[in-house]
N, C-alpha and C. Protein backbone atom coordinates (compact mmCIF):
# COMPACT_ATOMS: atom_id res chain seq x y z
N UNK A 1 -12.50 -25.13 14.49
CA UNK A 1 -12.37 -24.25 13.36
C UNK A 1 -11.56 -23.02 13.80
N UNK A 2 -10.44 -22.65 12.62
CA UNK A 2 -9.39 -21.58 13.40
C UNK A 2 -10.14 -20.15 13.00
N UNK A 3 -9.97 -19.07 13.95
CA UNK A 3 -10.70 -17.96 14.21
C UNK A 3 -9.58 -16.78 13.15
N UNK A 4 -11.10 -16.40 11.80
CA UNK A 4 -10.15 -15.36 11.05
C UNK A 4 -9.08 -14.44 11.55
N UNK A 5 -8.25 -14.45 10.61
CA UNK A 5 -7.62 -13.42 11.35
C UNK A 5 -8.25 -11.80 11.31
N UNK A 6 -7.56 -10.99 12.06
CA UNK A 6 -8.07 -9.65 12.09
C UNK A 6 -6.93 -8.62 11.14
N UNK A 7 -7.39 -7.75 9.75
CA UNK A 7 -6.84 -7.38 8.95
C UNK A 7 -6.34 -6.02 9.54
N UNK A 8 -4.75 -5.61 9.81
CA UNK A 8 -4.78 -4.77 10.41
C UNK A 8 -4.60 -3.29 9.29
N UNK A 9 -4.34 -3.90 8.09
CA UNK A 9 -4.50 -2.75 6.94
C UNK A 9 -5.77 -2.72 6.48
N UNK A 10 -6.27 -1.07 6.07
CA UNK A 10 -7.74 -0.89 6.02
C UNK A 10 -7.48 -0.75 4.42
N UNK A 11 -8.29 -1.36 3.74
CA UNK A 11 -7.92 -1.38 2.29
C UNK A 11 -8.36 0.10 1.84
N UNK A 12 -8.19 0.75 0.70
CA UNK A 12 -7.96 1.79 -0.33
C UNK A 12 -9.41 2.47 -0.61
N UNK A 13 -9.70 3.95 0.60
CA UNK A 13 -11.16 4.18 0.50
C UNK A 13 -11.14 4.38 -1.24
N UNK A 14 -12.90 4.29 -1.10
CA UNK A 14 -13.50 3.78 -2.71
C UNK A 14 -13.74 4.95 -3.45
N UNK A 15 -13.47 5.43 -4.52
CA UNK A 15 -13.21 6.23 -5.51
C UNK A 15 -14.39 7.50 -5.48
N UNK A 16 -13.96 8.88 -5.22
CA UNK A 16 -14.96 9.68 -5.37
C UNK A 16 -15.07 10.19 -6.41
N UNK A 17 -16.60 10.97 -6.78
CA UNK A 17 -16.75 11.36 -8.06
C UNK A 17 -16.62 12.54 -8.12
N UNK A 18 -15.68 13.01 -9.41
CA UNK A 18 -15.35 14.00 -9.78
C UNK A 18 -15.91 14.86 -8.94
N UNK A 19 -17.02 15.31 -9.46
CA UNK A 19 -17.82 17.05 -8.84
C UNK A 19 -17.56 16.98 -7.20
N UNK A 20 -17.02 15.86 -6.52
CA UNK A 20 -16.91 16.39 -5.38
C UNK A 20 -15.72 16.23 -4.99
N UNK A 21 -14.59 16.00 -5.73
CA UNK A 21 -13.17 16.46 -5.37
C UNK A 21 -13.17 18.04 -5.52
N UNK A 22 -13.84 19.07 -6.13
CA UNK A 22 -13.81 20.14 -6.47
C UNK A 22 -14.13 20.61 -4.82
N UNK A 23 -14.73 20.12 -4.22
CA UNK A 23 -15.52 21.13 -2.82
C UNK A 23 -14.85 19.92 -2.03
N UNK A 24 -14.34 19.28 -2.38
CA UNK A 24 -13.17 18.66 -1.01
C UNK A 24 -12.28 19.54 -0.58
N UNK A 25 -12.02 19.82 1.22
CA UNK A 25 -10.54 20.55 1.52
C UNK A 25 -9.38 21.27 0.40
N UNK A 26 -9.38 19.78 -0.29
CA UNK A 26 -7.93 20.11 -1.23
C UNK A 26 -8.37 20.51 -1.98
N UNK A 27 -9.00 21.11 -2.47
CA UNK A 27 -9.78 22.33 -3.14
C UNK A 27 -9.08 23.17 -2.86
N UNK A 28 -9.71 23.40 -1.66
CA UNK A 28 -9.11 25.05 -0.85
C UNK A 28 -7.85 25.26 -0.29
N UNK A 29 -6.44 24.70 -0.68
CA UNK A 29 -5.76 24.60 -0.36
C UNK A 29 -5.12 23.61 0.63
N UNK A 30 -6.09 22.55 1.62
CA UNK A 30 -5.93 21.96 2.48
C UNK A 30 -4.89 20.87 1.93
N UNK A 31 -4.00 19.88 2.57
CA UNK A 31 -3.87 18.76 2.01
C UNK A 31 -4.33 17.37 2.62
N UNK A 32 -4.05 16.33 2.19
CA UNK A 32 -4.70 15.11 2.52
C UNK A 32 -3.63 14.01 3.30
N UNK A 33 -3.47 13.48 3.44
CA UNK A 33 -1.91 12.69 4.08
C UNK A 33 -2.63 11.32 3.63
N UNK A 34 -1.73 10.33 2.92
CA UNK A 34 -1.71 9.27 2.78
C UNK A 34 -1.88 8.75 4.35
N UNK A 35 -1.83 7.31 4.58
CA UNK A 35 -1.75 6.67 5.82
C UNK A 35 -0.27 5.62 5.07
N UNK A 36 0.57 5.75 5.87
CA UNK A 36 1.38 5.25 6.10
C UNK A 36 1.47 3.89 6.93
N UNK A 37 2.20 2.68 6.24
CA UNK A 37 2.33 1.60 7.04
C UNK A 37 3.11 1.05 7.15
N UNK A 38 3.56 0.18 8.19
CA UNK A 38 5.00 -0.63 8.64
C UNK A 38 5.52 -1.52 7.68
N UNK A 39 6.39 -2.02 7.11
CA UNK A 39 6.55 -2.70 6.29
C UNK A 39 6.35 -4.35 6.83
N UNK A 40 6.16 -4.53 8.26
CA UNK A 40 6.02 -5.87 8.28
C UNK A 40 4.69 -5.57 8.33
N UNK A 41 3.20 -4.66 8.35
CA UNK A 41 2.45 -4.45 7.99
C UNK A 41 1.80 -5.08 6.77
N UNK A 42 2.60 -4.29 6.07
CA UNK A 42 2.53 -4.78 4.36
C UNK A 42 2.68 -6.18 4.06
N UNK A 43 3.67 -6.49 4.75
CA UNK A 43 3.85 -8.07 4.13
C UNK A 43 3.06 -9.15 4.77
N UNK A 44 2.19 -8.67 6.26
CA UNK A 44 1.11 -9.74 7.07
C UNK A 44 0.33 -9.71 5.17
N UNK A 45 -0.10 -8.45 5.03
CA UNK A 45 -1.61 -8.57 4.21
C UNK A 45 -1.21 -8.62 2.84
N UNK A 46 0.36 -8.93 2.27
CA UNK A 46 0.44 -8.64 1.24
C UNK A 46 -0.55 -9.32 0.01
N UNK A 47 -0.77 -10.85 0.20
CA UNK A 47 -1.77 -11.43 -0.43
C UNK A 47 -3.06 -10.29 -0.60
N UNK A 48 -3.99 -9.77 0.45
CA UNK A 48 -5.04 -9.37 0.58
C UNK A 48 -4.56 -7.83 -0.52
N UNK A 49 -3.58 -7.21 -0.10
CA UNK A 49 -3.49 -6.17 -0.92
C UNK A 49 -3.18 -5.67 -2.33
N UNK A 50 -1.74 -6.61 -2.67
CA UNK A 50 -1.25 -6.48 -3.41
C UNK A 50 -1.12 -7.92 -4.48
N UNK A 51 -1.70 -9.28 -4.04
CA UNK A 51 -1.91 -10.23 -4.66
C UNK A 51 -0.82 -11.04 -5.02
N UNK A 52 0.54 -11.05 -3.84
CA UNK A 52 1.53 -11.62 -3.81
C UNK A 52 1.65 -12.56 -2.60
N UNK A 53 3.02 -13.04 -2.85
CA UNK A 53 3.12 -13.82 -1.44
C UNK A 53 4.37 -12.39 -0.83
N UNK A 54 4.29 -12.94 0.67
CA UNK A 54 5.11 -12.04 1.58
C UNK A 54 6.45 -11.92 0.97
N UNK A 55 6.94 -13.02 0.56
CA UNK A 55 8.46 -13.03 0.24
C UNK A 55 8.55 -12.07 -0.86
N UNK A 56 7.59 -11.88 -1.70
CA UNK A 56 8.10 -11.14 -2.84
C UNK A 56 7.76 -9.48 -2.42
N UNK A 57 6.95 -9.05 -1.54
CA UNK A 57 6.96 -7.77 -0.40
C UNK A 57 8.58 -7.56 -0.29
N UNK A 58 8.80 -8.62 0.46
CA UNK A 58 10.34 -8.60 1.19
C UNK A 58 11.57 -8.45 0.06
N UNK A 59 11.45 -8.92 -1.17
CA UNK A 59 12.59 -8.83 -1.73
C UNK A 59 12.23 -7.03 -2.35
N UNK A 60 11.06 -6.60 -2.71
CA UNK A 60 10.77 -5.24 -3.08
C UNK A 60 11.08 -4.45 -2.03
N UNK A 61 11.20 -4.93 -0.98
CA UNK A 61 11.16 -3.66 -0.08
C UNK A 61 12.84 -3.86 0.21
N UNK A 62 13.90 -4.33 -0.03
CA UNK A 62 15.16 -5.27 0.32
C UNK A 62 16.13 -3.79 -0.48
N UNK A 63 16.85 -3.04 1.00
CA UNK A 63 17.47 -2.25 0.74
C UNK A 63 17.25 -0.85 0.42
N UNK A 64 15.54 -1.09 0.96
CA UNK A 64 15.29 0.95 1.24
C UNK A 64 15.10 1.22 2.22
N UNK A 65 15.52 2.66 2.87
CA UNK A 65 15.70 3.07 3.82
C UNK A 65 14.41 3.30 4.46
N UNK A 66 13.55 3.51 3.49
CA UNK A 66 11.92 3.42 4.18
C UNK A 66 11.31 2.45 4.97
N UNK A 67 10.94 3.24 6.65
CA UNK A 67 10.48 2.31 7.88
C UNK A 67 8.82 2.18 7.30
N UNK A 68 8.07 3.38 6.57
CA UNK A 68 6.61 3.05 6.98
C UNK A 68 6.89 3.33 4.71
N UNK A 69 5.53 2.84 4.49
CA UNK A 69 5.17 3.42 3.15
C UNK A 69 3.65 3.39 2.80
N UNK A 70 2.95 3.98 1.97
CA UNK A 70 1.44 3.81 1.49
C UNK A 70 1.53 2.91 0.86
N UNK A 71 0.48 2.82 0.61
CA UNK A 71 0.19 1.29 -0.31
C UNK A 71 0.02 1.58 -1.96
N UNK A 72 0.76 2.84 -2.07
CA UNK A 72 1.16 3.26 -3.48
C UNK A 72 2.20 3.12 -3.52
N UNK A 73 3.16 3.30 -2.55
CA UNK A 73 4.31 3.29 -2.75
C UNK A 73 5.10 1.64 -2.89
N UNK A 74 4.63 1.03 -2.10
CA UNK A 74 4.47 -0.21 -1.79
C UNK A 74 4.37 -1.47 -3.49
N UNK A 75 3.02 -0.41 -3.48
CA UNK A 75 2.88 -1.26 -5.00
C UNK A 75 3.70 -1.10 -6.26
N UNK A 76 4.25 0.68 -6.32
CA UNK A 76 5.10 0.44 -7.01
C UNK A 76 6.60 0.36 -6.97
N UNK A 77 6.81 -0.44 -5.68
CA UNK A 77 8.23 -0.90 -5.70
C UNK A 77 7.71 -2.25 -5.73
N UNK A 78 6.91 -2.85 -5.70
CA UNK A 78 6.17 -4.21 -5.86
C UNK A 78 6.49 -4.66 -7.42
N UNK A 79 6.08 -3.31 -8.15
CA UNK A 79 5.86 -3.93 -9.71
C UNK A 79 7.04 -3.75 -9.83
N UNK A 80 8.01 -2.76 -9.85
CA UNK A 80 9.42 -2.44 -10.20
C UNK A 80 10.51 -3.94 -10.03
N UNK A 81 10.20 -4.32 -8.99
CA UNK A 81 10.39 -5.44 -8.19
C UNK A 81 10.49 -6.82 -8.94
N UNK A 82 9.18 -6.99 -9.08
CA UNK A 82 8.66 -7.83 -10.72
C UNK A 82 9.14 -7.81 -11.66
N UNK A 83 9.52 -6.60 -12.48
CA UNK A 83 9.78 -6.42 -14.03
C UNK A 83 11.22 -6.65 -14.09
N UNK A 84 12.03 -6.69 -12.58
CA UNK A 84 13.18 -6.52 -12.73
C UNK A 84 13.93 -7.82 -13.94
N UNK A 85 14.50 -7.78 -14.66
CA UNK A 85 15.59 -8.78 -15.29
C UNK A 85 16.11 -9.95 -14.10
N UNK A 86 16.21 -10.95 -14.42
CA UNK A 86 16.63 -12.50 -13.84
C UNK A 86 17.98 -12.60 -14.44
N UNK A 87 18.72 -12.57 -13.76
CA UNK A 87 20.37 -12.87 -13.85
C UNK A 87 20.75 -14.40 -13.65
């Protein structure tokens, strides 16, 4: 039996509630930093993340100058990607 693989993207911490974004850091001016990831990153887990196959990662990401991206950014050059018109 082949041994899971190990997921090296940590999926999207889980949604806080309101009253305590108010007394979070970024409250007080602090900011937060996305985590940034490799784009062959993205495309090991793209199934797990974004619910594609790799190739379609690769054609969204095909011709930007961006080495790392979040997995916001990711997704929406993912959908952009998608909606595009078929020639």
């Amino acid at each position: 039996m082949p041994r899971p693989r190990k997921i090296e993207v940590q999926p999207p911490p889980a949604q806080v509630p309101a009253d305590a974004l108010e007394s979070a850091p970024a409250a007080a001016g602090l900011e937060t930093a996305e985590t940034r990831y490799t784009a062959e990153s993205l495309r090991r887990n793209a199934r797990e993340l974004f619910r594609v196959n790799p190739e379609v990662v690769d054609g969204a990401l095909y011709g930007t100058s961006a080495h790392e991206l979040t997995i916001a950014e990711a997704q929406a050059l993912i959908k952009a990607y998608m909606q595009r018109e078929v020639r």
